[in-house]
C-alpha atoms as a PDB file:
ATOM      1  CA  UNK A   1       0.000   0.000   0.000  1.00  0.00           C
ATOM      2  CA  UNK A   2       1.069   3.731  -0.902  1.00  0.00           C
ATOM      3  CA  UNK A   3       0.485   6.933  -1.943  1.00  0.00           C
ATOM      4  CA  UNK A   4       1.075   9.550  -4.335  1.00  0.00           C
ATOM      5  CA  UNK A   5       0.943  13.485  -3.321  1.00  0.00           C
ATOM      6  CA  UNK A   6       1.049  16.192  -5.626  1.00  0.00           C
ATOM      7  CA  UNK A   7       2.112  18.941  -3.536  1.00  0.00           C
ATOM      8  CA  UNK A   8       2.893  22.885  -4.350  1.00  0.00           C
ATOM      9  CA  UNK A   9       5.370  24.040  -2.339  1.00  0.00           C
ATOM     10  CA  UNK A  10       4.097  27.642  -0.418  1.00  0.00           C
ATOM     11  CA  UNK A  11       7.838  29.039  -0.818  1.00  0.00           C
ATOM     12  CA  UNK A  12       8.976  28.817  -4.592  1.00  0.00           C
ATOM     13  CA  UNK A  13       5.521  27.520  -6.294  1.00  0.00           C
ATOM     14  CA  UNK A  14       6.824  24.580  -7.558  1.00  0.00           C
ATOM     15  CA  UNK A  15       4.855  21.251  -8.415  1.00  0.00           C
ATOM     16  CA  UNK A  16       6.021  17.698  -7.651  1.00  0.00           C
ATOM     17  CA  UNK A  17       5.217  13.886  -7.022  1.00  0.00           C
ATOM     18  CA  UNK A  18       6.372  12.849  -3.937  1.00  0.00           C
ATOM     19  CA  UNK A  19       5.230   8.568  -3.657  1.00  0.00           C
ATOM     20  CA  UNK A  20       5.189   7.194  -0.117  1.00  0.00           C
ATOM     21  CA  UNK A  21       5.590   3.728   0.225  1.00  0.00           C
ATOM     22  CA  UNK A  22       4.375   1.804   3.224  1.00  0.00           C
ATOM     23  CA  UNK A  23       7.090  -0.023   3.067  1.00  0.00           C
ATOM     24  CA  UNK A  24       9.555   3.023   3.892  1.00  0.00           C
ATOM     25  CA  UNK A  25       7.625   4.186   7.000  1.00  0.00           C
ATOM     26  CA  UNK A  26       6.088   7.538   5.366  1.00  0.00           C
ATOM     27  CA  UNK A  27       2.929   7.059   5.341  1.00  0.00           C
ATOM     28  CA  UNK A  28       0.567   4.559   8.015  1.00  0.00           C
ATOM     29  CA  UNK A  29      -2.617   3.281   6.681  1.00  0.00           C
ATOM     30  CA  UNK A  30      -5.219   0.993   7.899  1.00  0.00           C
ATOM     31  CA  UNK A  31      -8.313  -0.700   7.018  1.00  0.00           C
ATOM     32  CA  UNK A  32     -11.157   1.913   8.626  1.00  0.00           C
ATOM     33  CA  UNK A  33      -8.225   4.129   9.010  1.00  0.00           C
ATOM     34  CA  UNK A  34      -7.381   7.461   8.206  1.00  0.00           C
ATOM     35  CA  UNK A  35      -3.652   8.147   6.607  1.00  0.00           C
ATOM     36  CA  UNK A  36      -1.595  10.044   8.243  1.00  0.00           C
ATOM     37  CA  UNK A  37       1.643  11.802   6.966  1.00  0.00           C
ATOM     38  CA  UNK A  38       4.617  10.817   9.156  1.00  0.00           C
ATOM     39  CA  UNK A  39       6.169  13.949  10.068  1.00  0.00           C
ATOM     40  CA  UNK A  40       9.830  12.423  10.666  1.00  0.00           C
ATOM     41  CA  UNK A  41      10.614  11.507   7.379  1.00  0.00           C
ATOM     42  CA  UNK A  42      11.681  15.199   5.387  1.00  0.00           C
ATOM     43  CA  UNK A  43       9.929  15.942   2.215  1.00  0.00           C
ATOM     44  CA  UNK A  44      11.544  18.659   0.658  1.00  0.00           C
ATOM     45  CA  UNK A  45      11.065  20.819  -2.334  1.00  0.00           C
ATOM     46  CA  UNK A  46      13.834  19.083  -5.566  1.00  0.00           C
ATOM     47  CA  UNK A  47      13.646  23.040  -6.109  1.00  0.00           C
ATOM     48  CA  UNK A  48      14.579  25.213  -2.869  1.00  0.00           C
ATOM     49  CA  UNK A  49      15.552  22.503  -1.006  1.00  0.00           C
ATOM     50  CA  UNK A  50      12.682  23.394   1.874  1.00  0.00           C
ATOM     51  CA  UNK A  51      11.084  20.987   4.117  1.00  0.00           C
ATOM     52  CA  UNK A  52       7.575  20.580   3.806  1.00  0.00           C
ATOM     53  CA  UNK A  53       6.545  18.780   6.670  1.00  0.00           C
ATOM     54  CA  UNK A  54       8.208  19.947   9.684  1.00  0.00           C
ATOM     55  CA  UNK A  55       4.413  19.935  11.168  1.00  0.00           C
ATOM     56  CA  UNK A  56       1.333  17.613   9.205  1.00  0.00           C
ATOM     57  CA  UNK A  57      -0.841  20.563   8.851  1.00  0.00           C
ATOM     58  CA  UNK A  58       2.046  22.506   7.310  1.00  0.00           C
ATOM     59  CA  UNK A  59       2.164  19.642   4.366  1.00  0.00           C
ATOM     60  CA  UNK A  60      -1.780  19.392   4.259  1.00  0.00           C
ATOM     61  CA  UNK A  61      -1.784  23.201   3.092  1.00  0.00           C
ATOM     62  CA  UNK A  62       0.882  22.133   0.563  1.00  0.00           C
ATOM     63  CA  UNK A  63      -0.873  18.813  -0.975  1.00  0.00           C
ATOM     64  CA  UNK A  64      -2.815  19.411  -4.189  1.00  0.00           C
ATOM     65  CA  UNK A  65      -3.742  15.573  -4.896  1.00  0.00           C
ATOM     66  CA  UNK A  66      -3.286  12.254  -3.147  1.00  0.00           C
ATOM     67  CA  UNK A  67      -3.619   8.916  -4.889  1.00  0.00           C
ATOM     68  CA  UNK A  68      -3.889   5.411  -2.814  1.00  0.00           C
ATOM     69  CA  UNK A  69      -3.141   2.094  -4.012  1.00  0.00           C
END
């Protein structure tokens, strides 16, 4: 199980994929579950190099799009 975000980033404006894996510890899912973005694995812009999830609502203002499989 993973997932796909398409997240904006608030400082330069740039758009990116960024795929979370289960397997890698990013992103915790369960059946009746809500997913929730783990918060101490960096996601940073490939452009200004900024973290995006220092906090989970910080990244939620950030994600355009998110994808599940």
């Amino acid at each position: 199980m993973g997932a796909s975000y398409k997240i904006k980033c608030k400082h330069c404006g740039t758009e990116f994929l960024h795929i979370a894996d289960d397997d890698f510890g990013v992103i915790r899912a369960c059946v009746g579950c809500e997913c929730s973005i783990e918060t101490e694995a960096p996601i940073f812009c490939p452009s200004c190099r900024t973290r995006l999830n220092r906090t989970q609502e910080e990244l939620e203002g950030q994600i355009e799009t998110i994808m599940t499989w």
